[in-house]
N, C-alpha and C. Protein backbone atom coordinates (compact mmCIF):
# COMPACT_ATOMS: atom_id res chain seq x y z
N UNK A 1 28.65 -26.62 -38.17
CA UNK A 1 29.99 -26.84 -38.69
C UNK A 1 30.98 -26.80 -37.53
N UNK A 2 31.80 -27.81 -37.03
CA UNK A 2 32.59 -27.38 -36.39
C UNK A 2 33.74 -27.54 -36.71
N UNK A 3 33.86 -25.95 -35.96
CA UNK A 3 35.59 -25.54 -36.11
C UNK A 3 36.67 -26.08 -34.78
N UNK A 4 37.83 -26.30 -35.11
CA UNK A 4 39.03 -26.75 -34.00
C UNK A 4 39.53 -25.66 -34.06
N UNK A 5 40.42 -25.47 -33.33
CA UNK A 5 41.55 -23.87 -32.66
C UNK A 5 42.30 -25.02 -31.99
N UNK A 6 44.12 -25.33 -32.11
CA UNK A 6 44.80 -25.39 -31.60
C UNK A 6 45.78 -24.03 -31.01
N UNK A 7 45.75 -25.23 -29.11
CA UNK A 7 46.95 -23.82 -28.41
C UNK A 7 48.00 -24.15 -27.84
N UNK A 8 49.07 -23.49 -27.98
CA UNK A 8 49.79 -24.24 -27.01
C UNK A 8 51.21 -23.66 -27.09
N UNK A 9 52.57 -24.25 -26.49
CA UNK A 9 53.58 -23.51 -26.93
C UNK A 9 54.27 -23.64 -27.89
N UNK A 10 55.09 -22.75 -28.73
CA UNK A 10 55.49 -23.17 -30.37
C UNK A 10 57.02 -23.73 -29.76
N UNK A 11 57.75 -23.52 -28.66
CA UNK A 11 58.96 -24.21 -28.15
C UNK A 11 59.06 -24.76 -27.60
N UNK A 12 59.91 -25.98 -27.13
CA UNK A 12 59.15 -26.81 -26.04
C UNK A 12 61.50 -27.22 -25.68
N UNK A 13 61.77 -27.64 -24.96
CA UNK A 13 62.51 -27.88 -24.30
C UNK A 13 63.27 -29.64 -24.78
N UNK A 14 64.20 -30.09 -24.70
CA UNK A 14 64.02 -31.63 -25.13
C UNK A 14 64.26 -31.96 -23.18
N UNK A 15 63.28 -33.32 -23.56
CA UNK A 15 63.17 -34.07 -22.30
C UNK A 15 61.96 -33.16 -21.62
N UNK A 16 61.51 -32.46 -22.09
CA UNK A 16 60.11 -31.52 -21.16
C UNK A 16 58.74 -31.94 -21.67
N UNK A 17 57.70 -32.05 -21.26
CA UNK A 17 56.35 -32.30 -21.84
C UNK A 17 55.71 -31.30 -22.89
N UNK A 18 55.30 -31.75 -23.91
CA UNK A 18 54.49 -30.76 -24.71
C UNK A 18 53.31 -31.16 -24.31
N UNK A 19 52.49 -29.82 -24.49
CA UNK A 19 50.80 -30.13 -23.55
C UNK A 19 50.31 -28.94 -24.77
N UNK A 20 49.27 -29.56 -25.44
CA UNK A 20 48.60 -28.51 -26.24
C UNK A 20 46.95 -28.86 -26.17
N UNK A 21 46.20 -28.20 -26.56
CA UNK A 21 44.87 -27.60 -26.27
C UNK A 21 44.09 -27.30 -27.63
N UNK A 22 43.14 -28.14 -27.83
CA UNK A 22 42.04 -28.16 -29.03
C UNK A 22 40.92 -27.84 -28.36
N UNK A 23 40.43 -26.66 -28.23
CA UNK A 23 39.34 -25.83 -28.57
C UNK A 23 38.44 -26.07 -29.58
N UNK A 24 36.79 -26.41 -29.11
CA UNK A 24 36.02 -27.08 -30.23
C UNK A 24 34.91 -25.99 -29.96
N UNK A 25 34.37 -25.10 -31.15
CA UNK A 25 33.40 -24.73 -31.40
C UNK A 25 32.58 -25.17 -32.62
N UNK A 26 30.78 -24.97 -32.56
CA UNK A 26 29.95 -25.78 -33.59
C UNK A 26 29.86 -27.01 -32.90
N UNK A 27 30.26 -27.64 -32.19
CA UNK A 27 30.02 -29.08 -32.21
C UNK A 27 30.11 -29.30 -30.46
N UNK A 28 29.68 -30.62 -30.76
CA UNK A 28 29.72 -31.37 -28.83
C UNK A 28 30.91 -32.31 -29.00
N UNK A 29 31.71 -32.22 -28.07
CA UNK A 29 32.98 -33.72 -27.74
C UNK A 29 31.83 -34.03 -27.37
N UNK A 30 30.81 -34.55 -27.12
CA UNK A 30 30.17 -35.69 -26.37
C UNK A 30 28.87 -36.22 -27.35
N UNK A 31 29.55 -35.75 -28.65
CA UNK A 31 28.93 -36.85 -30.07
C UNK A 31 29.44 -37.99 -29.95
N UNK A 32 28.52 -38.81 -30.34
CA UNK A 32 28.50 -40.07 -30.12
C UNK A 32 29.69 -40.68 -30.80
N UNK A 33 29.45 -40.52 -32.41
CA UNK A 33 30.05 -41.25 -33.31
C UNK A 33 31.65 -40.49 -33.64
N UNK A 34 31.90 -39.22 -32.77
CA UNK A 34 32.84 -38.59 -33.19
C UNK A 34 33.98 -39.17 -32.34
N UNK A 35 35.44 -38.98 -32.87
CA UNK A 35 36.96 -39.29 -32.18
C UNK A 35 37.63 -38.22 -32.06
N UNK A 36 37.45 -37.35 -31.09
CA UNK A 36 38.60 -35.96 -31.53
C UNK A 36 40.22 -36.46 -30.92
N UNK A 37 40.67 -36.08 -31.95
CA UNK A 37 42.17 -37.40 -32.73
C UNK A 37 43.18 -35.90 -32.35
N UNK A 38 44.88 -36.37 -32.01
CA UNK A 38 45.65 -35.61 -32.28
C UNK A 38 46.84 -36.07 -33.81
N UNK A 39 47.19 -35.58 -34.69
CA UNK A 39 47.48 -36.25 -35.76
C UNK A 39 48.94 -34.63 -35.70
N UNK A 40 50.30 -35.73 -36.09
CA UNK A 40 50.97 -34.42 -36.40
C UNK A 40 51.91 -34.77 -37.74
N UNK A 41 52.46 -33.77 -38.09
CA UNK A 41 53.58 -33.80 -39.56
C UNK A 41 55.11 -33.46 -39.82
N UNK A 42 55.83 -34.06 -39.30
CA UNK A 42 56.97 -33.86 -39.09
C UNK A 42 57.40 -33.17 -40.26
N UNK A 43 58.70 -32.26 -40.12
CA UNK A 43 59.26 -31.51 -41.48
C UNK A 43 59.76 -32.48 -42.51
N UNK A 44 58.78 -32.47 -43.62
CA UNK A 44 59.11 -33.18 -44.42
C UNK A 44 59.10 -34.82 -44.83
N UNK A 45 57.96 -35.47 -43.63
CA UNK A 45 57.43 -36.49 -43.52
C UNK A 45 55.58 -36.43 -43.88
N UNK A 46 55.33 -37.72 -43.91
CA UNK A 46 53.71 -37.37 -43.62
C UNK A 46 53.20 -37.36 -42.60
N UNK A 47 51.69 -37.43 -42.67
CA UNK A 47 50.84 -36.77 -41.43
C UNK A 47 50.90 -38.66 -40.49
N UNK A 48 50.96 -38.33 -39.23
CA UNK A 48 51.01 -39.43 -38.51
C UNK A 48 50.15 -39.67 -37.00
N UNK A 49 48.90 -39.86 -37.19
CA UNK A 49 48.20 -40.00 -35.91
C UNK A 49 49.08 -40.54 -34.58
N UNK A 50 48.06 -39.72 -33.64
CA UNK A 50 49.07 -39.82 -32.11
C UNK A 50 48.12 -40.58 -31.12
N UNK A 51 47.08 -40.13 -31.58
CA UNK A 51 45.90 -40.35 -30.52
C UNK A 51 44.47 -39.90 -30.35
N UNK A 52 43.41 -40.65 -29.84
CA UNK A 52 42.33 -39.81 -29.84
C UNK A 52 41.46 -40.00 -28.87
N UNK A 53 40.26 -39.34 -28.35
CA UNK A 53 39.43 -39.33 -27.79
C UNK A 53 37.85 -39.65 -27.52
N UNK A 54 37.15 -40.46 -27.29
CA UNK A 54 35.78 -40.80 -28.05
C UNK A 54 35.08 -39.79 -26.91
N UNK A 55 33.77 -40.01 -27.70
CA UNK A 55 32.85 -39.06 -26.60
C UNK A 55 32.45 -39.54 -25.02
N UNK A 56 32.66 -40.91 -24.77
CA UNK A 56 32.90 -41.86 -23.64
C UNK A 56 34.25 -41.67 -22.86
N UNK A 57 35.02 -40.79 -23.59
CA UNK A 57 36.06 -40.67 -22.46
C UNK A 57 37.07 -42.07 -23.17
N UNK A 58 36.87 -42.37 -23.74
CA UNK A 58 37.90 -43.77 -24.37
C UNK A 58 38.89 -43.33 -25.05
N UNK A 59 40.01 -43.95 -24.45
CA UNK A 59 41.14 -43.62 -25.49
C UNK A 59 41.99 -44.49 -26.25
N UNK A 60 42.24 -43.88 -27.29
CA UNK A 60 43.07 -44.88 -28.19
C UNK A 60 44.44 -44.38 -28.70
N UNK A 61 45.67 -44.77 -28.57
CA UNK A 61 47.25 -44.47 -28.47
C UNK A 61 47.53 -45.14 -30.05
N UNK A 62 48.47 -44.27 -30.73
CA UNK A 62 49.43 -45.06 -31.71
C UNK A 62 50.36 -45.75 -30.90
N UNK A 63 50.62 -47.60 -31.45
CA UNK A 63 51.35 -48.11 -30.84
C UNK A 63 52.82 -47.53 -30.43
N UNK A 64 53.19 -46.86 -31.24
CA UNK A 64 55.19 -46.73 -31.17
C UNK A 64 55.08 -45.13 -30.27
N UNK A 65 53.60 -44.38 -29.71
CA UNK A 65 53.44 -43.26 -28.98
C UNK A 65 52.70 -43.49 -27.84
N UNK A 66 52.51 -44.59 -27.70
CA UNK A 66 51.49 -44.66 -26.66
C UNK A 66 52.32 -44.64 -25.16
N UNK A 67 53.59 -45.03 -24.96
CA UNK A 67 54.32 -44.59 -23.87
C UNK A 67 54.55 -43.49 -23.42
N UNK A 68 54.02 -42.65 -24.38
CA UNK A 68 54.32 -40.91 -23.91
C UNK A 68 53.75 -40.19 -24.24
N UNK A 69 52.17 -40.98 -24.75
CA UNK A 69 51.37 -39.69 -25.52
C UNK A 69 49.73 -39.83 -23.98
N UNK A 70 49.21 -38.82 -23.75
CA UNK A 70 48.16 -39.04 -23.09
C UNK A 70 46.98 -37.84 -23.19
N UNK A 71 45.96 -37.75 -23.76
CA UNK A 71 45.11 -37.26 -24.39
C UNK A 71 43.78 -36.92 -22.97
N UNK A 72 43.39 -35.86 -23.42
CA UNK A 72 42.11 -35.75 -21.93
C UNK A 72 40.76 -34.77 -22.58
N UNK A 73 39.83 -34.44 -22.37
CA UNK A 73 39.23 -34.01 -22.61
C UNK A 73 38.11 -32.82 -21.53
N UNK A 74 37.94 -31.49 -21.65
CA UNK A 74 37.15 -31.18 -20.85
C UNK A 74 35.84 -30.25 -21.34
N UNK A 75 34.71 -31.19 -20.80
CA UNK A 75 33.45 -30.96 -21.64
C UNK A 75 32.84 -29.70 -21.15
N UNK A 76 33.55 -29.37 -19.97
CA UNK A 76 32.53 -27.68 -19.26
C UNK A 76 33.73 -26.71 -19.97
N UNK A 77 34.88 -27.22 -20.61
CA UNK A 77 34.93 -25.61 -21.22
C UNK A 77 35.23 -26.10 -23.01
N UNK A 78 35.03 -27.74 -23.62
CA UNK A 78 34.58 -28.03 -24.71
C UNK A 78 35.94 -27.78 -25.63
N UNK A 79 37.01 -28.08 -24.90
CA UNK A 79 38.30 -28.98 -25.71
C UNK A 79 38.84 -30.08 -24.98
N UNK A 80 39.79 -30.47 -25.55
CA UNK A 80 40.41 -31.42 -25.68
C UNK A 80 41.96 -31.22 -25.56
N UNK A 81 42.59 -32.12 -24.89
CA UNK A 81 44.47 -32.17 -24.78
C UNK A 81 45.28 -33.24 -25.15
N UNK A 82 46.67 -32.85 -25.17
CA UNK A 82 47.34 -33.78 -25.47
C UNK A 82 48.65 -33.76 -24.75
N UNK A 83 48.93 -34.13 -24.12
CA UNK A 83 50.18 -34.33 -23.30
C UNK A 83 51.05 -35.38 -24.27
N UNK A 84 52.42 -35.19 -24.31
CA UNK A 84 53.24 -36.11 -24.84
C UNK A 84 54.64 -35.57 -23.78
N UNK A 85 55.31 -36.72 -23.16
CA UNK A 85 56.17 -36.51 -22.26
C UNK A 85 57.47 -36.86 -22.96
N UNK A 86 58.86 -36.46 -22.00
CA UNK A 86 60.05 -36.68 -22.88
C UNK A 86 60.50 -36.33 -24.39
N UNK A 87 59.93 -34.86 -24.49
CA UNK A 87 60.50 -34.56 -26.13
C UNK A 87 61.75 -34.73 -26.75
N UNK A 88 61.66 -34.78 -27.71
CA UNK A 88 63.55 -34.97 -28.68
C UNK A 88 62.99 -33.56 -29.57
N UNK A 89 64.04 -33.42 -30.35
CA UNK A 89 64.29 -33.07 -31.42
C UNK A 89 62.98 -33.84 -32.75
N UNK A 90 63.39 -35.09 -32.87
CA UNK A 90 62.70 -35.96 -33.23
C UNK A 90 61.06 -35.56 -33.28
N UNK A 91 60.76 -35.11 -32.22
CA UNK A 91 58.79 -34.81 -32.05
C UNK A 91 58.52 -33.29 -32.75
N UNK A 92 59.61 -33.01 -33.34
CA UNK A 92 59.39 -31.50 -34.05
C UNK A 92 58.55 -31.38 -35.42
N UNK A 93 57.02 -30.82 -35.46
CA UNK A 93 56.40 -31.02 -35.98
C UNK A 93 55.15 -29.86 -36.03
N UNK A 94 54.34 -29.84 -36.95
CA UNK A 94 53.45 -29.13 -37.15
C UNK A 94 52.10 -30.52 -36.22
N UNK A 95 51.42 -29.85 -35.15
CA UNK A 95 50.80 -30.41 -34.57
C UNK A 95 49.35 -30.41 -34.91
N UNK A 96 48.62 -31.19 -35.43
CA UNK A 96 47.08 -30.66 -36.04
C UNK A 96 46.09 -30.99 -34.88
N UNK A 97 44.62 -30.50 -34.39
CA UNK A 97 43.79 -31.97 -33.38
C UNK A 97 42.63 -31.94 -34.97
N UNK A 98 41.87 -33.09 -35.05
CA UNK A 98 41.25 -33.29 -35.87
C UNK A 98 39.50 -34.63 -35.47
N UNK A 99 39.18 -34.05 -36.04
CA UNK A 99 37.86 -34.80 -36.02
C UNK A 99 37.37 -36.14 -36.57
N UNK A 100 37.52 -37.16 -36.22
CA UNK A 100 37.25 -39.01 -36.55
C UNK A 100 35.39 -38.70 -37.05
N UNK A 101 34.82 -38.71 -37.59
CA UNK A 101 33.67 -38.52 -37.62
C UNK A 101 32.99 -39.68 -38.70
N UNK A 102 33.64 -40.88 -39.01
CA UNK A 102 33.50 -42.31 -39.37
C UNK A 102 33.71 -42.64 -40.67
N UNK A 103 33.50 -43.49 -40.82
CA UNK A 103 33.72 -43.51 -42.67
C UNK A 103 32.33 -42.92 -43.31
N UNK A 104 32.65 -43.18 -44.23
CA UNK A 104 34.10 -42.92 -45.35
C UNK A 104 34.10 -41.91 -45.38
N UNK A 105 34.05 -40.69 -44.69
CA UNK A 105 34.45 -39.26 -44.73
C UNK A 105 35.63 -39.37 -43.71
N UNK A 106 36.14 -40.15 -43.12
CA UNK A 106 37.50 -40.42 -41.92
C UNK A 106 37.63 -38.56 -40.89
N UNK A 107 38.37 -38.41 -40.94
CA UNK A 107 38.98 -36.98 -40.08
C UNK A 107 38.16 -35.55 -41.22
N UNK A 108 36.70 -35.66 -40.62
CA UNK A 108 36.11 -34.56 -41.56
C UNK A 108 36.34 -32.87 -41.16
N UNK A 109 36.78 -32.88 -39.56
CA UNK A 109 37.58 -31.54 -39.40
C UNK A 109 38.86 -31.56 -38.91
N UNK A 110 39.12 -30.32 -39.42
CA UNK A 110 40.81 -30.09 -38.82
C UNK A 110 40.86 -28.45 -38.64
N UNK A 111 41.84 -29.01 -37.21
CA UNK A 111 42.33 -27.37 -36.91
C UNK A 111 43.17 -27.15 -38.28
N UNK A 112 43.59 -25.74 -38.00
CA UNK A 112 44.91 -24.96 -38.42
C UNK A 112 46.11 -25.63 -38.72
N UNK A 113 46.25 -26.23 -37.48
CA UNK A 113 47.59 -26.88 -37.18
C UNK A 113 48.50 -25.48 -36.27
N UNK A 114 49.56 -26.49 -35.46
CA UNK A 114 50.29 -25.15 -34.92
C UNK A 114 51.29 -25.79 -34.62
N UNK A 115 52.75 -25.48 -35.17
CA UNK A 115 54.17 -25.61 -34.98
C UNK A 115 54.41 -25.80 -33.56
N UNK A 116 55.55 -26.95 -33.57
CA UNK A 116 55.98 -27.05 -32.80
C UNK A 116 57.06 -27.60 -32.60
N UNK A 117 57.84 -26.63 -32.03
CA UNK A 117 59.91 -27.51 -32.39
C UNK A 117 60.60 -27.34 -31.32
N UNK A 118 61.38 -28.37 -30.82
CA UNK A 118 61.98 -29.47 -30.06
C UNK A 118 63.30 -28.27 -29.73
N UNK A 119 63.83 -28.08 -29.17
CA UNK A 119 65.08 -27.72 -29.47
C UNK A 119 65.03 -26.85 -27.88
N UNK A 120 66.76 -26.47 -27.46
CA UNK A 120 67.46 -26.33 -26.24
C UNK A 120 67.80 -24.72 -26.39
């Protein structure tokens, strides 16, 4: 079974980088068929993929984030990141990382999720 653990900071600065950290236990990033995805939920919007990771190191950007979102992975300590540069207000959100693991079961794990708000 694997579990996600998101880390990272719950405040972030506007115009500063948010950099957070998915921790994967139970499982390998270097499954074949898996995407470990960053997906977040703004207050009071829905859930909105950012980005993800294949076990090849491939990455894939939401178009309207892909200028500032950049995702990495490291297999000797078995998470995964997400860098997003230039915050607003706007990127204030509950941040989830989540598991692509194919159809028709789509995103079969998910962290916790862990807050994260924009502000000076």
């Amino acid at each position: 079974q694997v579990q996600l653990q998101e880390s990272g900071p719950g405040l972030v600065k506007p115009s500063q980088m948010l950099s957070l950290t998915c921790t994967v236990s139970g499982g390998s990033i270097t499954t074949s068929r898996y995407r470990w995805s960053w997906i977040r939920q703004p207050p009071g919007k829905g859930l909105e993929w950012m980005g993800s990771i294949g076990a090849d190191g491939s990455t894939y950007y939401s178009p309207s984030l892909k200028s500032r979102t950049s995702t990495s992975r490291d297999t000797s300590k078995k998470d995964f990141s997400l860098q997003l540069s230039s915050v607003t207000p706007e990127d204030t959100a509950v941040y989830y990382c989540a598991t692509w693991v194919g159809t028709p079961s789509g995103f079969g794990y998910w962290g916790p999720g862990t807050q994260v708000t924009v502000s000076s």
